[in-house]
C-alpha atoms as a PDB file:
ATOM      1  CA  UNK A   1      11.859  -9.928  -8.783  1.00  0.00           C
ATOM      2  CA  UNK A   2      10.131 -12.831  -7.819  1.00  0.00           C
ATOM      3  CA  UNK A   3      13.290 -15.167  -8.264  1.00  0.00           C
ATOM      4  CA  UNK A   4      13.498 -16.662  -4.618  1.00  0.00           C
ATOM      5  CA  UNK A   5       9.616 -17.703  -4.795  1.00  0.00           C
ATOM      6  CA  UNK A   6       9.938 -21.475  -4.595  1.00  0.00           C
ATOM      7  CA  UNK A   7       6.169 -21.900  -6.219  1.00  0.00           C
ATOM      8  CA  UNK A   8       5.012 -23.504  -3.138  1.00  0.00           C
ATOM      9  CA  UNK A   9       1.543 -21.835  -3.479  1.00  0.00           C
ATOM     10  CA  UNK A  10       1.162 -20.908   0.068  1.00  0.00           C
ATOM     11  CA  UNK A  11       0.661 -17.138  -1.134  1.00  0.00           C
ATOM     12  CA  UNK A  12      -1.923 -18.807  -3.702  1.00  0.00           C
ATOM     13  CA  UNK A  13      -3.659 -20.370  -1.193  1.00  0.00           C
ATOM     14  CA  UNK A  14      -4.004 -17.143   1.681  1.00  0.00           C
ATOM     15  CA  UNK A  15      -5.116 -15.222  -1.139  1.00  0.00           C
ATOM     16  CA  UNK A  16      -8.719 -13.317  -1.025  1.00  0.00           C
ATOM     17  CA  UNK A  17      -9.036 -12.967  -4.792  1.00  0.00           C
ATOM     18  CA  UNK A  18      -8.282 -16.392  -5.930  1.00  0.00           C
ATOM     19  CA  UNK A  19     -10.361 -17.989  -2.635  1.00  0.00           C
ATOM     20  CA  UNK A  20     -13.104 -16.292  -4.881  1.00  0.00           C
ATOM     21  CA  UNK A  21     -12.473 -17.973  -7.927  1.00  0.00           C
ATOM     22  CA  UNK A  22     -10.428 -15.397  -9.558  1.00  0.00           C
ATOM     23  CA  UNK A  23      -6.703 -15.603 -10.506  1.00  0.00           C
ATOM     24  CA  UNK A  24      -4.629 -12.606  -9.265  1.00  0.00           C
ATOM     25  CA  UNK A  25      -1.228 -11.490  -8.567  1.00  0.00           C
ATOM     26  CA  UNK A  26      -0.319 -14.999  -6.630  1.00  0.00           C
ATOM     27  CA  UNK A  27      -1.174 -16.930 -10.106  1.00  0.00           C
ATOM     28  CA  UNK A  28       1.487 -15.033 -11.577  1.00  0.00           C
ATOM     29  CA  UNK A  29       4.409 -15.335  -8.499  1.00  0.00           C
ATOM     30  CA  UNK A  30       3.439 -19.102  -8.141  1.00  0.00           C
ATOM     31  CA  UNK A  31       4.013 -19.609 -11.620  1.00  0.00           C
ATOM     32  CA  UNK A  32       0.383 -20.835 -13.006  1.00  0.00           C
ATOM     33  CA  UNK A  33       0.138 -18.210 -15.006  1.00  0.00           C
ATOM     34  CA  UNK A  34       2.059 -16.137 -17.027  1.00  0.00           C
ATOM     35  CA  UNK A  35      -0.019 -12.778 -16.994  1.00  0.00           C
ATOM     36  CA  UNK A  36       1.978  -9.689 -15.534  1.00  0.00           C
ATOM     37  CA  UNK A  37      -1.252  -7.916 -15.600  1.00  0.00           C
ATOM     38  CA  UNK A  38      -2.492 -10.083 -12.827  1.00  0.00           C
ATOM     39  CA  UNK A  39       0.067  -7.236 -10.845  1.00  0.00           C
ATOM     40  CA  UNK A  40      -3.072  -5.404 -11.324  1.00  0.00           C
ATOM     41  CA  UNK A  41      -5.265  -7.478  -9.337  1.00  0.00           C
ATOM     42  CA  UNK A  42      -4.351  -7.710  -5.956  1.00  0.00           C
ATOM     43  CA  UNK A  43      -6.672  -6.689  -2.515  1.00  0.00           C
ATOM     44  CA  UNK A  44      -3.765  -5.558  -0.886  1.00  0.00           C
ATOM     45  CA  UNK A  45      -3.997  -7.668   2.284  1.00  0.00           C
ATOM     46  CA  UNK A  46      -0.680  -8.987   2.276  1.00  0.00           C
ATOM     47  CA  UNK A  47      -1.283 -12.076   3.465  1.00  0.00           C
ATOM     48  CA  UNK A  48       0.284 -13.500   0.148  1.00  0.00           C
ATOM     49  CA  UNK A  49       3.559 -12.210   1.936  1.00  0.00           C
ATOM     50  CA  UNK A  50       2.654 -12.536   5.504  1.00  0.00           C
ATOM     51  CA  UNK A  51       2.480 -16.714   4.396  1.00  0.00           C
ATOM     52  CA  UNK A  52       5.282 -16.302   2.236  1.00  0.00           C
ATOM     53  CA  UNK A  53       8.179 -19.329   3.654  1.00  0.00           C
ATOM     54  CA  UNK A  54      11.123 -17.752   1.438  1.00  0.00           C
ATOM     55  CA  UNK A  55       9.807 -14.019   2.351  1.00  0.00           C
ATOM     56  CA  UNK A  56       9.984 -12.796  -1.008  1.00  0.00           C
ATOM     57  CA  UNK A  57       8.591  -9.422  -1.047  1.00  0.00           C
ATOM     58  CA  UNK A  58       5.657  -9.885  -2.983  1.00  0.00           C
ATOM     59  CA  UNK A  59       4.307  -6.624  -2.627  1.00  0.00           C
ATOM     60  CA  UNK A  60       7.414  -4.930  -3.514  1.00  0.00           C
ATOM     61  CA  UNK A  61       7.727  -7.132  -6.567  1.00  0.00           C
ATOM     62  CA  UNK A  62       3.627  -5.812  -7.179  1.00  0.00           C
ATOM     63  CA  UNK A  63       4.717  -2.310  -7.165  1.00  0.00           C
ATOM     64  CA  UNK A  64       7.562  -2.844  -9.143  1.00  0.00           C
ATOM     65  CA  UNK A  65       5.306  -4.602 -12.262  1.00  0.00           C
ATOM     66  CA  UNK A  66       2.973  -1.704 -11.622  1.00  0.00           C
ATOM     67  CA  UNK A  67       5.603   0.837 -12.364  1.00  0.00           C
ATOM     68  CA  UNK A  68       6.785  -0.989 -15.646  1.00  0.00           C
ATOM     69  CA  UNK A  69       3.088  -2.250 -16.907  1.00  0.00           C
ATOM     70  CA  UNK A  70       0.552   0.242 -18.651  1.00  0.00           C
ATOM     71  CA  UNK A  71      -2.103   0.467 -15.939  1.00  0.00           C
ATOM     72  CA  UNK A  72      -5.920  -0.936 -16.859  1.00  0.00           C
ATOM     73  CA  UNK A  73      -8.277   1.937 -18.133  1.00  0.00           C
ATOM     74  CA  UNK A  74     -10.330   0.448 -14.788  1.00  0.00           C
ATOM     75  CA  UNK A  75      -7.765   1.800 -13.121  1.00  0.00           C
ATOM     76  CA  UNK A  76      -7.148   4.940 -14.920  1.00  0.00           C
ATOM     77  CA  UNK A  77     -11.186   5.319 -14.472  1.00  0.00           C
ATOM     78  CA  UNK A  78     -10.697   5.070 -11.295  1.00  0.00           C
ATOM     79  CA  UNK A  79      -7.914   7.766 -10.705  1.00  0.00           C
ATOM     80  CA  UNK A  80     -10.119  10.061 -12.743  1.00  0.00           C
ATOM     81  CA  UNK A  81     -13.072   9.542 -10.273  1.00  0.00           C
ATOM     82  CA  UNK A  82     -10.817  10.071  -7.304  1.00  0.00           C
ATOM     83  CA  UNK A  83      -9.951  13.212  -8.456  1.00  0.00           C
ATOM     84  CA  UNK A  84     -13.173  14.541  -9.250  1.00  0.00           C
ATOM     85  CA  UNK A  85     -15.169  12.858  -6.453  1.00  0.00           C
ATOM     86  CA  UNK A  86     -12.917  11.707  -3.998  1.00  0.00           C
ATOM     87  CA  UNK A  87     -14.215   8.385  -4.365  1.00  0.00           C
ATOM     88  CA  UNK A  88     -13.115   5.598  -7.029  1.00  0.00           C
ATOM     89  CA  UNK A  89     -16.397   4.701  -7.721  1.00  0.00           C
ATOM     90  CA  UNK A  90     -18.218   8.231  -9.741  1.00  0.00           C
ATOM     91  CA  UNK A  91     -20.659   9.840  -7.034  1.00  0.00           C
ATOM     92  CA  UNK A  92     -23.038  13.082  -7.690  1.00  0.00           C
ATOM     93  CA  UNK A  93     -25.732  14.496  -6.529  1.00  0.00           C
ATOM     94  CA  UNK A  94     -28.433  11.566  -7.768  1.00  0.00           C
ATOM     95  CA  UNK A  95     -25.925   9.011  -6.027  1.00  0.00           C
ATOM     96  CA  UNK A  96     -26.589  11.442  -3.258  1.00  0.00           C
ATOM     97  CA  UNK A  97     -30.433  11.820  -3.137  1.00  0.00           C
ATOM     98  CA  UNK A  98     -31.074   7.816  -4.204  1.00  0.00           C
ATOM     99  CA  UNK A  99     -29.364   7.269  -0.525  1.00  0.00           C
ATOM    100  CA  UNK A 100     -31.311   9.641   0.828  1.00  0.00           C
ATOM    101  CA  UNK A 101     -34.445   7.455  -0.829  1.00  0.00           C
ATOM    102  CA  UNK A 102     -32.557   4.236   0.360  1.00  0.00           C
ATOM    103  CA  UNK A 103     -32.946   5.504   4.049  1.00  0.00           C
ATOM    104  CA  UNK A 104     -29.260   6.126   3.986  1.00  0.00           C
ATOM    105  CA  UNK A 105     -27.469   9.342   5.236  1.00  0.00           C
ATOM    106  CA  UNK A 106     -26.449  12.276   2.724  1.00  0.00           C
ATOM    107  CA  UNK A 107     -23.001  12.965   3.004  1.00  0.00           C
ATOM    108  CA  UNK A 108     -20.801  15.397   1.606  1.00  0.00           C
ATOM    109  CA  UNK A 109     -18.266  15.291  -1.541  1.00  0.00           C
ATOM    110  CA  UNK A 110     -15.188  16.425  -1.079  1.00  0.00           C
ATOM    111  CA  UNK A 111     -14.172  19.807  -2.452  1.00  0.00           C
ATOM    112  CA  UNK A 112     -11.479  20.277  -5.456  1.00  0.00           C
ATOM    113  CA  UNK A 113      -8.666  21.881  -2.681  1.00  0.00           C
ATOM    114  CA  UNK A 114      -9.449  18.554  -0.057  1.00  0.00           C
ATOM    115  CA  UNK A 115      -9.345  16.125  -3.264  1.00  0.00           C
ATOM    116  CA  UNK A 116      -5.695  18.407  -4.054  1.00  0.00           C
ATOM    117  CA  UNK A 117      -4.299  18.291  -0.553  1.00  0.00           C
ATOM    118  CA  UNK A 118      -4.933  14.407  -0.135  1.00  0.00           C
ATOM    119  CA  UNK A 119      -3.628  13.262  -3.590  1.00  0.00           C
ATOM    120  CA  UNK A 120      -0.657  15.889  -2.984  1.00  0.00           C
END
């Protein structure tokens, strides 16, 4: 999927994630590492592609590896919030009210049908 990449490291190198520290996705299409779960870590930007000087579609490739791979139990957390919350990150009613104590604005949580419709 990723046999055009010439391992120039451009998409390395425009990458969020790894700027941070942090290999991801572009370790494993520029060859420095061998981990097909990096397909896993990736901030969708697309500026990995967007640099890309052989235009291999990177993000194709990504969802492609996703599809095949067993996906993190972070990211099955995540799904499970989403569809309880509507948010990936688990928010109830204390989330709610410590906001409210932060000086933040209350806002609502989607309902079960909203949370239905949108993941559809």
């Amino acid at each position: 999927m990723f046999e055009d990449c010439i391992k120039c490291g451009l998409c390395k190198e425009n990458c969020f994630i790894e700027k941070a520290g942090f290999e991801s996705l572009t370790s494993f299409v520029s060859g420095d590492s061998n981990n097909k779960d990096l397909a896993w870590v990736c901030a969708n930007c697309w500026y990995c592609q967007e640099h890309c000087l052989q235009e291999v579609n990177i993000m194709e490739g990504k969802l492609t590896l996703q599809r095949l791979l067993k996906s993190p139990e972070a990211i099955n957390v995540g799904i499970a919030n989403v569809k309880q919350c509507g948010f990936c990150l688990p928010i109830d009613e204390d989330v709610l009210e410590s906001r409210v104590d932060q000086g933040l604005d209350k806002f609502n949580l989607l309902d079960e049908t909203t949370i239905a419709y949108l993941l559809g």
